[in-house]
PDB file of N, CA and C in Angstrom:
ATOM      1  N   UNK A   1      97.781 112.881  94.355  1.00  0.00           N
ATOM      2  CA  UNK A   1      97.740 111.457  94.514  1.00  0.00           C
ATOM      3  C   UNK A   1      98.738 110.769  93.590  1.00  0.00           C
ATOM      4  N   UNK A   2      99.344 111.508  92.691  1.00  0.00           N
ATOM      5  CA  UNK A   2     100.243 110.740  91.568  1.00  0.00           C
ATOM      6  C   UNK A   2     101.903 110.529  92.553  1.00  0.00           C
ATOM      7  N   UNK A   3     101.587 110.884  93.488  1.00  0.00           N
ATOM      8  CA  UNK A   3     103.195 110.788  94.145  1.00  0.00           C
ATOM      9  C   UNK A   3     102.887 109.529  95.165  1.00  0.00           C
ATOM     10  N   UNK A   4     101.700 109.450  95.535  1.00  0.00           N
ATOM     11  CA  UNK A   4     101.255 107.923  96.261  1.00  0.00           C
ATOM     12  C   UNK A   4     101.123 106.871  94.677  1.00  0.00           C
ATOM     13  N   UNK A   5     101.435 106.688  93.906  1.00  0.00           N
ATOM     14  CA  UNK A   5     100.798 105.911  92.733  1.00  0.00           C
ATOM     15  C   UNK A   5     102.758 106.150  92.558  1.00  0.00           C
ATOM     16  N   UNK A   6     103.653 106.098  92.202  1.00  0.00           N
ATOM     17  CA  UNK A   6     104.803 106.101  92.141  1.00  0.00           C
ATOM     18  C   UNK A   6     105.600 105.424  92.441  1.00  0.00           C
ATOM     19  N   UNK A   7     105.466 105.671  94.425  1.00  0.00           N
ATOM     20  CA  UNK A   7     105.825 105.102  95.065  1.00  0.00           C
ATOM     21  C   UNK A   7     104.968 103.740  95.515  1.00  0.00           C
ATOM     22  N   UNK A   8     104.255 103.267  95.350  1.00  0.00           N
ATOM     23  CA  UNK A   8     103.409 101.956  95.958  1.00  0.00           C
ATOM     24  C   UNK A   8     102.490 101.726  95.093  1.00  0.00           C
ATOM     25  N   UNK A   9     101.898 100.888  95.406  1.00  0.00           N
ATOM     26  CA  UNK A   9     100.954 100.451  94.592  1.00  0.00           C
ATOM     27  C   UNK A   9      99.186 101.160  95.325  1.00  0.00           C
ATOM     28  N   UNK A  10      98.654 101.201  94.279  1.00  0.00           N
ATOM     29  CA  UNK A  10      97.524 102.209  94.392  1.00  0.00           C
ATOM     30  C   UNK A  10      96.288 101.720  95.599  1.00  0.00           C
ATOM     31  N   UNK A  11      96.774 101.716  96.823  1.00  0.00           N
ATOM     32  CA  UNK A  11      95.888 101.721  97.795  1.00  0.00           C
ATOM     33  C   UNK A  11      95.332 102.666  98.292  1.00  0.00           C
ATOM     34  N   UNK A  12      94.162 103.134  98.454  1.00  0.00           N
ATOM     35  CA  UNK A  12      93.082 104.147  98.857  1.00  0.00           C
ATOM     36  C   UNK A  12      93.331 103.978 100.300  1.00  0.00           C
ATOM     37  N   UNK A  13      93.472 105.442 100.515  1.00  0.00           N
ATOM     38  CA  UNK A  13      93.821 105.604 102.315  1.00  0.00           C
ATOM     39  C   UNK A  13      92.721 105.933 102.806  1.00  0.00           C
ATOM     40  N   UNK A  14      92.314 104.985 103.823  1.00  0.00           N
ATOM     41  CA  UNK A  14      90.384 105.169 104.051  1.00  0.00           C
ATOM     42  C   UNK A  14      90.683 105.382 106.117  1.00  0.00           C
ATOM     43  N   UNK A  15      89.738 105.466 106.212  1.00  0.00           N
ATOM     44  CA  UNK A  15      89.198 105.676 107.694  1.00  0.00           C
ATOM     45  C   UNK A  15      89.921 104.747 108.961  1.00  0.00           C
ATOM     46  N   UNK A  16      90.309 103.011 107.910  1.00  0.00           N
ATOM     47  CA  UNK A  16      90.767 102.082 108.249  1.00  0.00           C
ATOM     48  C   UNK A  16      92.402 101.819 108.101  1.00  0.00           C
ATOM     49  N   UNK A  17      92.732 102.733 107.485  1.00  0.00           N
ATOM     50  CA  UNK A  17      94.097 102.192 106.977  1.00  0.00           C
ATOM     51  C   UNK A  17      95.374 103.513 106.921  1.00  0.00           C
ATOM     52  N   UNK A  18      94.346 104.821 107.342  1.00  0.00           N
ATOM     53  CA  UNK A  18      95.493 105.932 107.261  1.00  0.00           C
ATOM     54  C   UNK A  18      96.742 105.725 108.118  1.00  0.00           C
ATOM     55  N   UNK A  19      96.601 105.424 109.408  1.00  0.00           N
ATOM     56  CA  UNK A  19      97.225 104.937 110.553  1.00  0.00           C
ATOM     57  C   UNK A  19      98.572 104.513 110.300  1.00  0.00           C
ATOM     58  N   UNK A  20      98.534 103.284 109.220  1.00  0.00           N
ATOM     59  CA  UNK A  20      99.366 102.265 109.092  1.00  0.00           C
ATOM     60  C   UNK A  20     100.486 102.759 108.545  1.00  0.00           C
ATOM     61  N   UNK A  21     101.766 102.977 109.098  1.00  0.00           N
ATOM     62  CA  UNK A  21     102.808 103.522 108.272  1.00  0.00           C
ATOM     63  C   UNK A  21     103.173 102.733 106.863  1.00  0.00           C
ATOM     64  N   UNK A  22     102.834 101.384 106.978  1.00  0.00           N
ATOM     65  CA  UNK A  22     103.466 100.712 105.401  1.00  0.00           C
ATOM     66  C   UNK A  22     102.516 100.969 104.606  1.00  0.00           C
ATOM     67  N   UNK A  23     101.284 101.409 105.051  1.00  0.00           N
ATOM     68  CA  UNK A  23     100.424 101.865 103.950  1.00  0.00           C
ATOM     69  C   UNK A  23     100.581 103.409 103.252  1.00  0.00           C
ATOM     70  N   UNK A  24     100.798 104.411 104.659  1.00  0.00           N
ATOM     71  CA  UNK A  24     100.554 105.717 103.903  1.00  0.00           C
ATOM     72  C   UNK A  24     101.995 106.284 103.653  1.00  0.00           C
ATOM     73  N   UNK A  25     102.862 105.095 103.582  1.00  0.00           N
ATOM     74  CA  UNK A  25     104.227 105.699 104.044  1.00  0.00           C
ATOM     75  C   UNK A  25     104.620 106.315 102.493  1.00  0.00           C
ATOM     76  N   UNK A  26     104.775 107.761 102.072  1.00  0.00           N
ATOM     77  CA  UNK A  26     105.100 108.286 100.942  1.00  0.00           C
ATOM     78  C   UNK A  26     104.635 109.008 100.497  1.00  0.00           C
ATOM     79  N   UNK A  27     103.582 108.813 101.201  1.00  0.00           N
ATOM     80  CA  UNK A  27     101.643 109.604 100.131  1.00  0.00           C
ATOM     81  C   UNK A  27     101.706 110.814 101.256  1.00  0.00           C
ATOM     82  N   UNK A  28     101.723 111.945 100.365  1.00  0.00           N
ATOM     83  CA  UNK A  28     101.581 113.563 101.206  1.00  0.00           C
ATOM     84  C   UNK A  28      99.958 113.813 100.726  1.00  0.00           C
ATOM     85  N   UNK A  29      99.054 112.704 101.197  1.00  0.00           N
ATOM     86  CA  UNK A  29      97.780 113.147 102.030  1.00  0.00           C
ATOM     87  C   UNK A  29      97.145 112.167 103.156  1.00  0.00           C
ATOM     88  N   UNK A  30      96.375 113.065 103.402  1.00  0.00           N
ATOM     89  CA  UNK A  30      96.040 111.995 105.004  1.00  0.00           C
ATOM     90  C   UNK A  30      95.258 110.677 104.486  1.00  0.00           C
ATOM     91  N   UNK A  31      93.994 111.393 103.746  1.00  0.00           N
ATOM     92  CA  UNK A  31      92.596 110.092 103.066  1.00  0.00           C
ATOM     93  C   UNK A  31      93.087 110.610 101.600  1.00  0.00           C
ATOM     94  N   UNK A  32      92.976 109.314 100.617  1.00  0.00           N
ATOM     95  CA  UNK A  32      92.936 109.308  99.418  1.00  0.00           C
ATOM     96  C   UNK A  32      91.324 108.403  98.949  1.00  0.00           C
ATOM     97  N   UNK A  33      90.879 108.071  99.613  1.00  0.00           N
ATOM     98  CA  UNK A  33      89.158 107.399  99.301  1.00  0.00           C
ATOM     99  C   UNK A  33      88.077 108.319  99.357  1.00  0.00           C
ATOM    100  N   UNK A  34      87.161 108.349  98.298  1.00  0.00           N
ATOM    101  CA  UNK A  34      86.389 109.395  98.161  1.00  0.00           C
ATOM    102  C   UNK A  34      85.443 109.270  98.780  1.00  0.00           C
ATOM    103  N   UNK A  35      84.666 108.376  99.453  1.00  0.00           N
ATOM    104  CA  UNK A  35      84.051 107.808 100.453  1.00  0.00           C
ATOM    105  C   UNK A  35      84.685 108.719 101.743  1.00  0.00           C
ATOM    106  N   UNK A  36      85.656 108.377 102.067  1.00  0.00           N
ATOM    107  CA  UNK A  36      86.411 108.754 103.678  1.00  0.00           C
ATOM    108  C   UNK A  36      86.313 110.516 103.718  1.00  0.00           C
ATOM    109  N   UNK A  37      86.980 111.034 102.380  1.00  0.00           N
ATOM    110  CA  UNK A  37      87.122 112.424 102.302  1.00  0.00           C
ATOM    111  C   UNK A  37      85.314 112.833 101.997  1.00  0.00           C
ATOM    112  N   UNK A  38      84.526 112.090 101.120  1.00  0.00           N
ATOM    113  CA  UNK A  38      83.139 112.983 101.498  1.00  0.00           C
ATOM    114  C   UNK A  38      82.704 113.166 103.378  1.00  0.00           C
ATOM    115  N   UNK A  39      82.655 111.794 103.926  1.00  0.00           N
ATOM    116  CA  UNK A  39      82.129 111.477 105.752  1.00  0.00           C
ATOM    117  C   UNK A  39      83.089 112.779 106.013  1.00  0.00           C
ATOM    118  N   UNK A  40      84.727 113.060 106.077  1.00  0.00           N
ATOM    119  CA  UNK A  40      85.105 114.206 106.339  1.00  0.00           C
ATOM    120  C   UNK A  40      84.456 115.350 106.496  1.00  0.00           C
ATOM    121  N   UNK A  41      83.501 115.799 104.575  1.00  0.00           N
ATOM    122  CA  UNK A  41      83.537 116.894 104.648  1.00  0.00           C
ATOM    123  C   UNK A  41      81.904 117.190 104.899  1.00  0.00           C
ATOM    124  N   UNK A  42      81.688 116.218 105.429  1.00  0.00           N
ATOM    125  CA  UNK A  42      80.134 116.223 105.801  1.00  0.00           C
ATOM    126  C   UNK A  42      79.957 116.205 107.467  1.00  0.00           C
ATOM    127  N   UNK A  43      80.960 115.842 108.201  1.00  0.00           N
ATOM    128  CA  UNK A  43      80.995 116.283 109.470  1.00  0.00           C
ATOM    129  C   UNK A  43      81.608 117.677 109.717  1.00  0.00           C
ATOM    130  N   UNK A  44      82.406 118.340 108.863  1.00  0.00           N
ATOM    131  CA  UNK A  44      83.297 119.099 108.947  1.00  0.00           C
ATOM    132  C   UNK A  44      84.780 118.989 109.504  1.00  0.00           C
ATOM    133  N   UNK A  45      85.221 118.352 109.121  1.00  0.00           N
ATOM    134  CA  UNK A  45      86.265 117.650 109.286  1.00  0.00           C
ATOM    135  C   UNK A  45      86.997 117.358 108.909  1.00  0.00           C
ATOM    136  N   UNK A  46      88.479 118.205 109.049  1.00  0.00           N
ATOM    137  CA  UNK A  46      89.596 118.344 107.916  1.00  0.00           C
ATOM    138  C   UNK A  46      90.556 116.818 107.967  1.00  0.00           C
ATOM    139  N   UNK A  47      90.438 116.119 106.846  1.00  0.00           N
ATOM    140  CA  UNK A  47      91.480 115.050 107.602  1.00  0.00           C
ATOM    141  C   UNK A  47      92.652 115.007 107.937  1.00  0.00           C
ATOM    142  N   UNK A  48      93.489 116.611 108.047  1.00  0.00           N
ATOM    143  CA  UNK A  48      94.506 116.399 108.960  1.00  0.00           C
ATOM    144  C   UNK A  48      94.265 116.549 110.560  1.00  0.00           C
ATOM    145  N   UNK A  49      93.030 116.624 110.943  1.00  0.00           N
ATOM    146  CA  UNK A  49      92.896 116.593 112.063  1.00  0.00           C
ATOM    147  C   UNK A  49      93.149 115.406 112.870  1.00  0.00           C
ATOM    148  N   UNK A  50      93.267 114.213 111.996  1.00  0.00           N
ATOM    149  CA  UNK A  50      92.959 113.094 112.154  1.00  0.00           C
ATOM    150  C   UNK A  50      94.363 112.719 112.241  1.00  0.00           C
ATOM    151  N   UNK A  51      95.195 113.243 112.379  1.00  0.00           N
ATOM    152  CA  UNK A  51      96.726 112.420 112.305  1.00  0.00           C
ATOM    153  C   UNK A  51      96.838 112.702 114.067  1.00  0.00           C
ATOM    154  N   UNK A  52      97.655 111.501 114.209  1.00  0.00           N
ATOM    155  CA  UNK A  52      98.132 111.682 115.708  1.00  0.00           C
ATOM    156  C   UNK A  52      99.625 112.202 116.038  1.00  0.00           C
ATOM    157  N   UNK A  53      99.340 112.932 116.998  1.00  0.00           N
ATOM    158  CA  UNK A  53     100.466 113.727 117.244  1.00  0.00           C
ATOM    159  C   UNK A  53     101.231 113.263 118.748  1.00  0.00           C
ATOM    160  N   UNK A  54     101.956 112.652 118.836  1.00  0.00           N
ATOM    161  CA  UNK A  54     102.812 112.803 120.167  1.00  0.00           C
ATOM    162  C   UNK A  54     103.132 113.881 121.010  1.00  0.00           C
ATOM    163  N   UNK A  55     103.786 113.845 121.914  1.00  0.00           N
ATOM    164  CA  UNK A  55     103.928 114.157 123.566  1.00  0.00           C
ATOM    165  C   UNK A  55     105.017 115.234 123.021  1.00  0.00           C
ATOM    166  N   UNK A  56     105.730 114.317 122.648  1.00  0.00           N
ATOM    167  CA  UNK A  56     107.064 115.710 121.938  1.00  0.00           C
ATOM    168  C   UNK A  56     106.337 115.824 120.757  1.00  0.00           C
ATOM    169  N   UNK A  57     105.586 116.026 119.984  1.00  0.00           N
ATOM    170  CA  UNK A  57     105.613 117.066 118.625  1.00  0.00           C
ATOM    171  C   UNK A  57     104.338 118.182 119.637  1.00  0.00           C
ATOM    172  N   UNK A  58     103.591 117.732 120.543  1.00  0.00           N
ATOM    173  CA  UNK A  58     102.665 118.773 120.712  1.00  0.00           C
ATOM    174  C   UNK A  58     103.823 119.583 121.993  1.00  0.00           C
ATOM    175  N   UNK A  59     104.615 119.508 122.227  1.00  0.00           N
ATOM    176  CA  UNK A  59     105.538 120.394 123.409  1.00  0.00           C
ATOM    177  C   UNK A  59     106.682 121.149 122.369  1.00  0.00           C
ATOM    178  N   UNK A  60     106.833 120.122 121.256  1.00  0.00           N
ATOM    179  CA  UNK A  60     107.906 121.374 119.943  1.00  0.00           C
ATOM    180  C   UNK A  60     106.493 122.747 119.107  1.00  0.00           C
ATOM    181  N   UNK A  61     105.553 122.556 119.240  1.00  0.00           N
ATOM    182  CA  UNK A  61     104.374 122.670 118.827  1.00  0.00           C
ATOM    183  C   UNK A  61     104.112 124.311 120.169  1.00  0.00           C
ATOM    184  N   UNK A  62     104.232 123.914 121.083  1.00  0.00           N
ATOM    185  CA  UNK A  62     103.854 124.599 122.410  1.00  0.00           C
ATOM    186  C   UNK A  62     105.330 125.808 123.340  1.00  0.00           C
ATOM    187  N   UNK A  63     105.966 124.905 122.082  1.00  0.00           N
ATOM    188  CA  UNK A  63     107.475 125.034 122.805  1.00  0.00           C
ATOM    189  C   UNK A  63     107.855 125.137 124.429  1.00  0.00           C
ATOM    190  N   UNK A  64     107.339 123.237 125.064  1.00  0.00           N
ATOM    191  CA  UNK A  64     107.707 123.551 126.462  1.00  0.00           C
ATOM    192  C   UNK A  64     108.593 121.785 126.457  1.00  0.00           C
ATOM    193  N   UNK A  65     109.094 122.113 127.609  1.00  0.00           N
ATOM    194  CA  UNK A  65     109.316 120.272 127.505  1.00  0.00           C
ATOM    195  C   UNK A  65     107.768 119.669 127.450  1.00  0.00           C
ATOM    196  N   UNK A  66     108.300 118.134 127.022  1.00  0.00           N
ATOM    197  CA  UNK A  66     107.291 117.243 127.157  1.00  0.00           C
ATOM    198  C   UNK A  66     106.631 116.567 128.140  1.00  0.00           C
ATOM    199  N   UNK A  67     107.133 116.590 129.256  1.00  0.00           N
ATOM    200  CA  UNK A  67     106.241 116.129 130.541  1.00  0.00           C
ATOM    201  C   UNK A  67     105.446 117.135 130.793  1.00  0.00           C
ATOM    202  N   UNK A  68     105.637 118.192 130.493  1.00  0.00           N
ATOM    203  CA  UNK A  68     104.535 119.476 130.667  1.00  0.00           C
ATOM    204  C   UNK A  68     102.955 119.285 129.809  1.00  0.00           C
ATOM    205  N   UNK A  69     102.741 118.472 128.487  1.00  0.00           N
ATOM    206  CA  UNK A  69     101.891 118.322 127.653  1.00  0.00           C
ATOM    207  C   UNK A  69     101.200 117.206 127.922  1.00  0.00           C
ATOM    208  N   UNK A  70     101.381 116.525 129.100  1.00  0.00           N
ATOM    209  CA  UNK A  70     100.253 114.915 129.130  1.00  0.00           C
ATOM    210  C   UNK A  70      98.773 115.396 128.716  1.00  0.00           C
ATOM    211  N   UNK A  71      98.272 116.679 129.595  1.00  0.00           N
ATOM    212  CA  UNK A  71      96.809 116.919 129.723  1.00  0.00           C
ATOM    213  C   UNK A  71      96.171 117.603 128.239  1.00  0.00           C
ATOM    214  N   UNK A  72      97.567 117.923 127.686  1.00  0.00           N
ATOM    215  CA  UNK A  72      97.182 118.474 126.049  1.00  0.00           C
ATOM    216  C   UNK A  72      97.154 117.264 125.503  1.00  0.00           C
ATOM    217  N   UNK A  73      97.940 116.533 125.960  1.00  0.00           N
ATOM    218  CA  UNK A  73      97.811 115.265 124.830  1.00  0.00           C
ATOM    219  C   UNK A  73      96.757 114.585 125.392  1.00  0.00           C
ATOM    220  N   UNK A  74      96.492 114.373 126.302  1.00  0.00           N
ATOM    221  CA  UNK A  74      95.288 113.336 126.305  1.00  0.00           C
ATOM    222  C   UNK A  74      93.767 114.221 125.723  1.00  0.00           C
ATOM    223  N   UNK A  75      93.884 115.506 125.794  1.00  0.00           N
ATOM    224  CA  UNK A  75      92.388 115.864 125.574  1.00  0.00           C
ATOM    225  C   UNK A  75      92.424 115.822 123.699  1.00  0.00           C
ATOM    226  N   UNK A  76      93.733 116.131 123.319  1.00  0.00           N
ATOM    227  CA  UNK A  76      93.997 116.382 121.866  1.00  0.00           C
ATOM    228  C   UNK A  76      93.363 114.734 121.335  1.00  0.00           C
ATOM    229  N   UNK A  77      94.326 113.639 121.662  1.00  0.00           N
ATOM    230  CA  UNK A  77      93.759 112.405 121.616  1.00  0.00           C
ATOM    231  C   UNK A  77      92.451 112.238 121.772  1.00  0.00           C
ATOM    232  N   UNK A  78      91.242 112.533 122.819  1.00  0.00           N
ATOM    233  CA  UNK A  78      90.105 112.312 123.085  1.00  0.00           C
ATOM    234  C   UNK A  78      89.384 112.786 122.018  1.00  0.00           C
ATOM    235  N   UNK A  79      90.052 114.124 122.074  1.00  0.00           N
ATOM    236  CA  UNK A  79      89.416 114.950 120.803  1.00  0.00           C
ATOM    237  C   UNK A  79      89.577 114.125 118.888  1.00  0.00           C
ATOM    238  N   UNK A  80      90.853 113.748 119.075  1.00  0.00           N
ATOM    239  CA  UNK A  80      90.804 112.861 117.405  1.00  0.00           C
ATOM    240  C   UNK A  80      90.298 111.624 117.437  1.00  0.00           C
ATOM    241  N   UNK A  81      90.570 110.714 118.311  1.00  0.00           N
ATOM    242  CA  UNK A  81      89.134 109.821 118.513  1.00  0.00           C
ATOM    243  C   UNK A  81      87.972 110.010 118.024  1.00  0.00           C
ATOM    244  N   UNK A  82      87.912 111.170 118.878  1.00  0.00           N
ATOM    245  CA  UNK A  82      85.782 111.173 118.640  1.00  0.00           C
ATOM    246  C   UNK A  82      85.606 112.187 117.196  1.00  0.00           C
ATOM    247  N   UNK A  83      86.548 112.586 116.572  1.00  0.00           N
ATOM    248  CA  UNK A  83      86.476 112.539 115.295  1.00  0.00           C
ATOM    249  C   UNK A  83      86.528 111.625 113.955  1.00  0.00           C
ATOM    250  N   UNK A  84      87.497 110.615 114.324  1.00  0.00           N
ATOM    251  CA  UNK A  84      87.322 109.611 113.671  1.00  0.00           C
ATOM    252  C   UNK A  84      85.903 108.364 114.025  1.00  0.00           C
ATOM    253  N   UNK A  85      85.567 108.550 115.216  1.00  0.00           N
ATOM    254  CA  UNK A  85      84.211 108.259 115.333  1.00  0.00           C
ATOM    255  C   UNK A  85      83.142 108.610 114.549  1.00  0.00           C
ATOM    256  N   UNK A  86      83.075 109.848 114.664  1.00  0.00           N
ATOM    257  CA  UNK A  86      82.190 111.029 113.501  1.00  0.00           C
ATOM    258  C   UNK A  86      82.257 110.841 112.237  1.00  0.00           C
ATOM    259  N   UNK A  87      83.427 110.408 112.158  1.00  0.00           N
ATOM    260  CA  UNK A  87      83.351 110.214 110.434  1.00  0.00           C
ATOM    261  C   UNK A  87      83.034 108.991 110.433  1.00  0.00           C
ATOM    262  N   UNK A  88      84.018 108.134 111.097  1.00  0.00           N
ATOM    263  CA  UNK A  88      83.183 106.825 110.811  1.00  0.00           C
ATOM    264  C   UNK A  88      81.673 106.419 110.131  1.00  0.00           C
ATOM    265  N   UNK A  89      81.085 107.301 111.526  1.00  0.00           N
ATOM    266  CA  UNK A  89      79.797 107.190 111.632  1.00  0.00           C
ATOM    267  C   UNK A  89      78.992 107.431 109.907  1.00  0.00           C
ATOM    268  N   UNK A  90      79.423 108.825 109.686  1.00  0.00           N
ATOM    269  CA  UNK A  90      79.220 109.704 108.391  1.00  0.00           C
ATOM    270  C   UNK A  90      79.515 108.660 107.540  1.00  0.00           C
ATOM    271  N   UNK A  91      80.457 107.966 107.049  1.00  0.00           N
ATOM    272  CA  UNK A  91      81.110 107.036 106.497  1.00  0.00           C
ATOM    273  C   UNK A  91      79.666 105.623 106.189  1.00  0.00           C
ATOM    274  N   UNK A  92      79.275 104.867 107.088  1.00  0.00           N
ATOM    275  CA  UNK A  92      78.387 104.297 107.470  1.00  0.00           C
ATOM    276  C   UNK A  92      77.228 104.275 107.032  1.00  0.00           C
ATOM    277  N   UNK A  93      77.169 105.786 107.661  1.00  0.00           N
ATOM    278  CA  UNK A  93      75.402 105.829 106.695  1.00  0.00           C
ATOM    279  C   UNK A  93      75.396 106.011 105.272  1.00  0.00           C
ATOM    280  N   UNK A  94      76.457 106.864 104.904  1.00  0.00           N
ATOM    281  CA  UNK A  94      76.297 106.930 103.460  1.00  0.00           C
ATOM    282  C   UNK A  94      76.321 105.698 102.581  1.00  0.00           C
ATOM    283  N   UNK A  95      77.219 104.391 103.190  1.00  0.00           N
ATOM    284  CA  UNK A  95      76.915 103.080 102.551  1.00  0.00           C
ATOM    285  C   UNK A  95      75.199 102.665 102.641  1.00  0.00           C
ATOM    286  N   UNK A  96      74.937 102.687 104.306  1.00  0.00           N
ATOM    287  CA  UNK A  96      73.903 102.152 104.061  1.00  0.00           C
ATOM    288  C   UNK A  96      72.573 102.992 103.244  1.00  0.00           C
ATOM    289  N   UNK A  97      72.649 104.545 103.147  1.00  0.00           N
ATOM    290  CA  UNK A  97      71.791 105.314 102.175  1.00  0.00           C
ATOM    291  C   UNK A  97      72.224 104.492 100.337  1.00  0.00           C
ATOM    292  N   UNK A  98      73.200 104.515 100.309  1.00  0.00           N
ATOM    293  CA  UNK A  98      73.551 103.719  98.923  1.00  0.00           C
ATOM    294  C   UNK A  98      72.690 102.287  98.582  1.00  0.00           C
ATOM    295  N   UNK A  99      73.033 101.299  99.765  1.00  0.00           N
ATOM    296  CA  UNK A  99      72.373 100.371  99.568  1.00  0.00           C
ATOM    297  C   UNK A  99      70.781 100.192  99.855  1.00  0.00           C
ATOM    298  N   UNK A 100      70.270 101.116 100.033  1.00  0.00           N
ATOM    299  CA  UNK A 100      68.888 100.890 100.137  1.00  0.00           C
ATOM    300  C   UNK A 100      68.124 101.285  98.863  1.00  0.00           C
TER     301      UNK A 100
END
């Protein structure tokens, strides 16, 4: 995390904000919030699963052209969705177990 703290100013990469290139742009990890990385490791759930991958990186990945990969990419997509759902979720309760 000292190479995200260097370059930018010290924003925690959470569930909400990994996405954003001006946010994680520099930082070589996916989640830096200890919150986001526990919901991770309590669904089982590596957070590089959670990065999205395009049409051409999953066909350089497969090594075919890219019109060949729509049906990989859409199930791959469906599939990181409903992981970031999962954590979400994980994410969620553990606030509301805190606040009670």
């Amino acid at each position: 995390m000292t190479n995200c703290r260097k370059k930018m100013p010290v924003v925690p990469l959470n569930l909400n904000n990994f996405e954003s290139s001006i946010i994680s742009a520099g930082c070589p990890y996916v989640l830096t919030s200890p919150r986001s990385l526990r919901a991770c490791k309590k669904a089982g759930i590596k957070p590089v699963e959670l990065l999205y991958q395009s049409t051409s990186q999953i066909a350089d990945d497969l090594g075919v052209h890219p019109k060949y990969v729509t049906d990989v990419f859409l199930q791959r997509e469906t599939d990181r969705q409903s992981k970031i759902s999962r954590i979400s979720a994980c994410s969620l309760i553990s606030i509301l177990i805190f606040w009670q």
